[in-house]
N, C-alpha and C. Protein backbone atom coordinates (compact mmCIF):
# COMPACT_ATOMS: atom_id res chain seq x y z
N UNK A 1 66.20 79.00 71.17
CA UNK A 1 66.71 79.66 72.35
C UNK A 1 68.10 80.25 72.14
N UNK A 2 69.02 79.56 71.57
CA UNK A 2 70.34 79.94 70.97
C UNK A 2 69.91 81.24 70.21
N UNK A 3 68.97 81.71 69.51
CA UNK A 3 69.16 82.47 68.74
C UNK A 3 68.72 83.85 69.39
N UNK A 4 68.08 84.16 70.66
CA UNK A 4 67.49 84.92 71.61
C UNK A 4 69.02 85.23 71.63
N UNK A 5 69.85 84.57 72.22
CA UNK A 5 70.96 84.76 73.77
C UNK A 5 71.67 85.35 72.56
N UNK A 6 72.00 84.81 71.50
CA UNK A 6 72.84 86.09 70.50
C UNK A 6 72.24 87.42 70.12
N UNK A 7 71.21 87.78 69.84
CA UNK A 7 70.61 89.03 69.91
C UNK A 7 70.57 89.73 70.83
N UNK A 8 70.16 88.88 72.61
CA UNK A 8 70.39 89.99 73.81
C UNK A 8 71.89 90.43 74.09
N UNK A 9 73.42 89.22 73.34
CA UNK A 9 74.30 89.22 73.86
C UNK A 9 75.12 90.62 72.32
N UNK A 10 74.19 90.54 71.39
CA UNK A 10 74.77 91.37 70.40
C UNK A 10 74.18 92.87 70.90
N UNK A 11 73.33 92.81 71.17
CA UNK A 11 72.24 94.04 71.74
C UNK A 11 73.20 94.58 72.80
N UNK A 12 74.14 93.87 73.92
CA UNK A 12 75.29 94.53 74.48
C UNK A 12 76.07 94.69 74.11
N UNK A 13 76.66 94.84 72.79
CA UNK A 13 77.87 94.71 72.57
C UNK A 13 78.00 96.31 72.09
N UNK A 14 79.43 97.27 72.67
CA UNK A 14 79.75 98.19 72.58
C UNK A 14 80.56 98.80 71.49
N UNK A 15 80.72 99.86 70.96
CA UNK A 15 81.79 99.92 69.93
C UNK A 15 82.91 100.43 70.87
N UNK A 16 84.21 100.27 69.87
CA UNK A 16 85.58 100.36 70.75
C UNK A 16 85.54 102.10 70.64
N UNK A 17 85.86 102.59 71.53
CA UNK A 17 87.12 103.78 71.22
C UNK A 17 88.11 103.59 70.79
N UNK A 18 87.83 104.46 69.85
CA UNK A 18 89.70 104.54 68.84
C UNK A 18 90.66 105.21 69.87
N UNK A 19 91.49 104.73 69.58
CA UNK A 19 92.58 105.00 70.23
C UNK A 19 93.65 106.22 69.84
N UNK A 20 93.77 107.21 70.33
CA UNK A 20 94.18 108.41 70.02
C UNK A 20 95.62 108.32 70.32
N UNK A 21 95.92 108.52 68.40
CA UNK A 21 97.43 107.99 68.15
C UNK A 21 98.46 109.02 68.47
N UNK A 22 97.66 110.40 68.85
CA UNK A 22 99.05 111.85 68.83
C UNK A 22 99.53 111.31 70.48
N UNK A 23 99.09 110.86 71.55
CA UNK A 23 99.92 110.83 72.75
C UNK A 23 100.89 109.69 72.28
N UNK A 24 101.86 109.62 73.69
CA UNK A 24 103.26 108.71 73.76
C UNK A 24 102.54 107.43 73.61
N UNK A 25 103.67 106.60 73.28
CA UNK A 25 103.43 105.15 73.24
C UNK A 25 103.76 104.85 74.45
N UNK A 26 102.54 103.77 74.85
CA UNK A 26 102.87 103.24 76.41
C UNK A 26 103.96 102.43 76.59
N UNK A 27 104.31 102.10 77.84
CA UNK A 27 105.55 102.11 78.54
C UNK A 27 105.62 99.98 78.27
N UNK A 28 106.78 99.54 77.57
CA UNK A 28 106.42 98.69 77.69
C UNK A 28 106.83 97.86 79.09
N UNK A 29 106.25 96.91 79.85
CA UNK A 29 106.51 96.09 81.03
C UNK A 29 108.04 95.04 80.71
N UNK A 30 108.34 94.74 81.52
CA UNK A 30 109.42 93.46 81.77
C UNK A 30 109.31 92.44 81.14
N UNK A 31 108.05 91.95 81.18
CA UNK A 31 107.99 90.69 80.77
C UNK A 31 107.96 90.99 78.96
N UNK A 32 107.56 92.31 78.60
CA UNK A 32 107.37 92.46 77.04
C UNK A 32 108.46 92.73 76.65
N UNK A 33 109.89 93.46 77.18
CA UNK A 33 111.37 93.45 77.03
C UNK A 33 111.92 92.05 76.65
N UNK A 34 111.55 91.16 77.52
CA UNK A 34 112.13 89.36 78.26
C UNK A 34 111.43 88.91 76.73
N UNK A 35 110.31 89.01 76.45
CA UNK A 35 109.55 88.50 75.16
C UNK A 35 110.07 88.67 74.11
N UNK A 36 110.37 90.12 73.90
CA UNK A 36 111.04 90.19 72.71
C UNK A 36 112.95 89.24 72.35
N UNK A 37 113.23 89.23 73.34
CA UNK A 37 114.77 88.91 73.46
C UNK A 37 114.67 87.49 73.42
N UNK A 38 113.52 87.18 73.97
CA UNK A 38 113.63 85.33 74.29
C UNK A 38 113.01 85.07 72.37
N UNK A 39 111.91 85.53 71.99
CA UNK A 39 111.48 85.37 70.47
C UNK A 39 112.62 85.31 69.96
N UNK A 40 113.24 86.10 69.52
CA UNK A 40 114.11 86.38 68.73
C UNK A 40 114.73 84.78 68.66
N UNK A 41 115.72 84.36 69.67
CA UNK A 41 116.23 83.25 69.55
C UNK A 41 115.49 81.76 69.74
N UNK A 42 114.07 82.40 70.15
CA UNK A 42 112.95 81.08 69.61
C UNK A 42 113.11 80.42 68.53
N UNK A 43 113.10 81.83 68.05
CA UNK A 43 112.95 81.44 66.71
C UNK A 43 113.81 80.55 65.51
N UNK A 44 114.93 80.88 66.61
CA UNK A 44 115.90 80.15 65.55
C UNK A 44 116.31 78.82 66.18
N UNK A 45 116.08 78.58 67.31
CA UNK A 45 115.87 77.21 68.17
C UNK A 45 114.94 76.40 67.40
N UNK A 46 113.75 77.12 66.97
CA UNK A 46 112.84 76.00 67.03
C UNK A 46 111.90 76.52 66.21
N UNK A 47 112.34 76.72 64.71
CA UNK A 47 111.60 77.26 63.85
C UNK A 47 110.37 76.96 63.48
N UNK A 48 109.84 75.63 64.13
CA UNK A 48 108.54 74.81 63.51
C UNK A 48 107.45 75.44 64.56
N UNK A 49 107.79 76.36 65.54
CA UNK A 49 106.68 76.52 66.67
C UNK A 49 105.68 77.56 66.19
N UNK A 50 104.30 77.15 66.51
CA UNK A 50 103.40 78.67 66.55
C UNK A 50 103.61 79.81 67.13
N UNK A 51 103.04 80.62 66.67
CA UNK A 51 103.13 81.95 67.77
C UNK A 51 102.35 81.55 69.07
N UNK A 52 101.46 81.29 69.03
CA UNK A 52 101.02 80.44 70.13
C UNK A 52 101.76 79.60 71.20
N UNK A 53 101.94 78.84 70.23
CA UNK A 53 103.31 77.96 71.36
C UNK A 53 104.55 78.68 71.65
N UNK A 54 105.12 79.94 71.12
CA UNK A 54 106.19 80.27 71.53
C UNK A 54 105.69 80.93 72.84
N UNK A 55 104.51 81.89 72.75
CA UNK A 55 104.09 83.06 73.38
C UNK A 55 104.07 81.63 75.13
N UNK A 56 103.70 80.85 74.92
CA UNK A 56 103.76 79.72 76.27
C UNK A 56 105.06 79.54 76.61
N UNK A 57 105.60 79.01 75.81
CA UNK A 57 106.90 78.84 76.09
C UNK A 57 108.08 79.89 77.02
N UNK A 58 107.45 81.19 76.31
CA UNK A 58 108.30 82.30 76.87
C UNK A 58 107.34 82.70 78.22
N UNK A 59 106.13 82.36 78.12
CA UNK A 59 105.45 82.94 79.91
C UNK A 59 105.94 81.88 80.86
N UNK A 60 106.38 80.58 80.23
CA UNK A 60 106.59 79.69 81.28
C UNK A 60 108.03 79.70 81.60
N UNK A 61 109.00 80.32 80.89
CA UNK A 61 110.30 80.47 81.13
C UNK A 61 110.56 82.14 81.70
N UNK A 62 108.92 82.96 81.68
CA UNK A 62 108.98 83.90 82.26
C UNK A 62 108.88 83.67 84.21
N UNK A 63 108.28 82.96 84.14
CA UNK A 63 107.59 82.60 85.40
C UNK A 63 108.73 81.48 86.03
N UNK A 64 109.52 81.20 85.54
CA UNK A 64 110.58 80.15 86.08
C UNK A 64 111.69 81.41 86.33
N UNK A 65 111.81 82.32 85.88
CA UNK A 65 112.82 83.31 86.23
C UNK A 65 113.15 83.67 87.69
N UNK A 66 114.38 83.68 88.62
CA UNK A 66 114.37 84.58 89.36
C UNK A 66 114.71 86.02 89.73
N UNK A 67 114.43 87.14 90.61
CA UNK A 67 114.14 87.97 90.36
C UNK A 67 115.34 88.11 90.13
N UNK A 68 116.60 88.19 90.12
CA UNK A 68 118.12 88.69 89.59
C UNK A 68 117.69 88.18 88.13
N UNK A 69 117.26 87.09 87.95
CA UNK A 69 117.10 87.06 86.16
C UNK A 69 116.41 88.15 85.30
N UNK A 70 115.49 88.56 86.29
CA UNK A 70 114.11 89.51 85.74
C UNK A 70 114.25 91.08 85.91
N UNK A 71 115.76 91.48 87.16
CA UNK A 71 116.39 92.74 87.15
C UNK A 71 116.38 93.39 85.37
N UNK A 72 117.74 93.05 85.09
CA UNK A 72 117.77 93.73 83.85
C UNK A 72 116.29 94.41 83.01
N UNK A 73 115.49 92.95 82.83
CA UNK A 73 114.18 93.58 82.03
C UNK A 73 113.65 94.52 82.85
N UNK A 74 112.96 94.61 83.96
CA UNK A 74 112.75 95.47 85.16
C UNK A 74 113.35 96.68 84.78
N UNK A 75 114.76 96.69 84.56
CA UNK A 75 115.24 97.80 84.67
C UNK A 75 115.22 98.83 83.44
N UNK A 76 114.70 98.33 81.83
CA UNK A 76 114.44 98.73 80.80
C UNK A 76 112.99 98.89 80.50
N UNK A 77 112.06 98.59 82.00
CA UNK A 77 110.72 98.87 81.86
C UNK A 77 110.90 99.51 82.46
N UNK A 78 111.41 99.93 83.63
CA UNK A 78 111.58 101.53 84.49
C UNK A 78 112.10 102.60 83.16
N UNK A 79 113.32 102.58 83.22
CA UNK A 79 113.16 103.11 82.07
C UNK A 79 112.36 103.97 80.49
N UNK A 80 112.00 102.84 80.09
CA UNK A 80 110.85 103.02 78.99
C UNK A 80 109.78 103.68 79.68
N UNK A 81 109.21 103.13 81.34
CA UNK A 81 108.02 104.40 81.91
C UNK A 81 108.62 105.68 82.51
N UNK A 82 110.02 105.85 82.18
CA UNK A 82 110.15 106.94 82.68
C UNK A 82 109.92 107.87 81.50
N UNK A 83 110.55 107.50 80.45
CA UNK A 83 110.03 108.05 78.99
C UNK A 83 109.16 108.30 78.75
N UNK A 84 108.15 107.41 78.87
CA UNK A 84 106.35 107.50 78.77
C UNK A 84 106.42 108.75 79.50
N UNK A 85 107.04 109.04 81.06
CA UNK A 85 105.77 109.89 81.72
C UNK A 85 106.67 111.31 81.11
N UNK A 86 107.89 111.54 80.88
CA UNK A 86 108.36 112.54 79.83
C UNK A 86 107.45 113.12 79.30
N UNK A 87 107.39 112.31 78.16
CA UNK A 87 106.77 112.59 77.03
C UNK A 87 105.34 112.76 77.36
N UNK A 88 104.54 112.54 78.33
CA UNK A 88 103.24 112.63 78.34
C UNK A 88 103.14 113.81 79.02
N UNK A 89 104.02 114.13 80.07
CA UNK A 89 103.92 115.56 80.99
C UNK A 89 104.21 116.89 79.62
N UNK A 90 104.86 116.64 78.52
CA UNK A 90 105.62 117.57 77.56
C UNK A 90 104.05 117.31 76.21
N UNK A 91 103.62 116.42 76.13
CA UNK A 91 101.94 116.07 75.64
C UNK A 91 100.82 117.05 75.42
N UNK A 92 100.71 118.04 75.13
CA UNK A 92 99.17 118.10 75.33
C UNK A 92 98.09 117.67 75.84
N UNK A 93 97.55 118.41 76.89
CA UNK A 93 96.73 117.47 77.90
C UNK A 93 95.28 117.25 76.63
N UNK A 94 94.64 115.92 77.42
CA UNK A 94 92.82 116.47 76.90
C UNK A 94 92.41 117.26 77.31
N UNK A 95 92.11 117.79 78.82
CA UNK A 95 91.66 118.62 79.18
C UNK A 95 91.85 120.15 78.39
N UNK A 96 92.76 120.02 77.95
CA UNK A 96 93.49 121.83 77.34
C UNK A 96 92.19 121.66 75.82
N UNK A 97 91.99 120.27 75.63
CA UNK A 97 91.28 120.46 74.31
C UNK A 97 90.16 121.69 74.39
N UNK A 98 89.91 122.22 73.03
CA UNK A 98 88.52 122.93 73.34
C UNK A 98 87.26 122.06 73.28
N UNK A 99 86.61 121.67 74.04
CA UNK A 99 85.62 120.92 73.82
C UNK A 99 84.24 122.58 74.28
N UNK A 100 82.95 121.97 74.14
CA UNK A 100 82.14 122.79 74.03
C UNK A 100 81.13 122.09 75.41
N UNK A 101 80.99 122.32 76.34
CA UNK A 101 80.30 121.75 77.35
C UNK A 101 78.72 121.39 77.25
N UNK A 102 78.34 120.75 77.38
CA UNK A 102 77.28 119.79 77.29
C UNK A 102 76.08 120.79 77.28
N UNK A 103 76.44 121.20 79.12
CA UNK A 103 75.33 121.81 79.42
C UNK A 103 74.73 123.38 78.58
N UNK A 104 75.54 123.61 77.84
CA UNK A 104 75.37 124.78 76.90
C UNK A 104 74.64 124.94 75.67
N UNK A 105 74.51 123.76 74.90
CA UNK A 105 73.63 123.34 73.94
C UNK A 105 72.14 123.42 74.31
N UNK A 106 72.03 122.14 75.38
CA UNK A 106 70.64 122.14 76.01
C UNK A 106 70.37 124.11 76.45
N UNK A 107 71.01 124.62 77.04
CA UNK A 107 70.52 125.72 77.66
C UNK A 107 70.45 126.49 76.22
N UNK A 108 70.83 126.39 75.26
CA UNK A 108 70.56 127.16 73.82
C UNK A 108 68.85 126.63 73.29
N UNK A 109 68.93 125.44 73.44
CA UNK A 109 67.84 125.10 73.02
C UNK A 109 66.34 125.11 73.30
N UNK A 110 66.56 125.65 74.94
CA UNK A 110 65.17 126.01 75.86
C UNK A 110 64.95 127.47 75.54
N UNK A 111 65.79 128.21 75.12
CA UNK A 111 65.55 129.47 75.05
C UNK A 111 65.14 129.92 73.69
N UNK A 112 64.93 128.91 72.44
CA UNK A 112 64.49 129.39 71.68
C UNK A 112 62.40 129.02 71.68
């Protein structure tokens, strides 16, 4: 029976979209600002920890923050998305791509 439920559960399984590297890099959030700054001196606190255990450590000292603690980061994630939307309005849209519309193929192909 185990071996059914992996075949129907592999039989759903999707491939990823690649991720299209020419647009901006997304905007990073507060708490990924607070992450990086708190790592840094994790690290040298308490050199024996996993990445695992730090990544806890810093959500639970994220979540103990109050919001005057969490301003600053806040304010370098406004920031950073204001950049993002810069750079994405100055971007090349997809839409501008040339793509070839769907319905045009099929209508090539009835007419031969």
């Amino acid at each position: 029976m185990a071996k059914q439920g992996g075949k129907a559960k592999a039989a759903k399984k999707q491939k990823r979209v690649k991720k299209d590297k020419s647009g901006p890099k997304k905007p990073k959030s507060a708490f990924m600002f607070f992450s990086q700054d708190r790592r840094q001196t994790l690290k040298t606190e308490q050199p024996d920890l996993k990445i695992t255990e730090q990544s806890k450590v810093i959500g639970k000292e994220w979540g103990e923050l109050t919001d005057a603690e969490k301003a600053p980061y806040q304010e370098k994630a406004n920031q950073d998305r204001e950049r993002y939307n810069k750079e994405k309005a100055s971007s090349p849209k997809e839409e501008e791509k040339k793509e070839e519309p769907e319905g045009d193929e099929e209508d090539e192909e009835s007419e031969d």
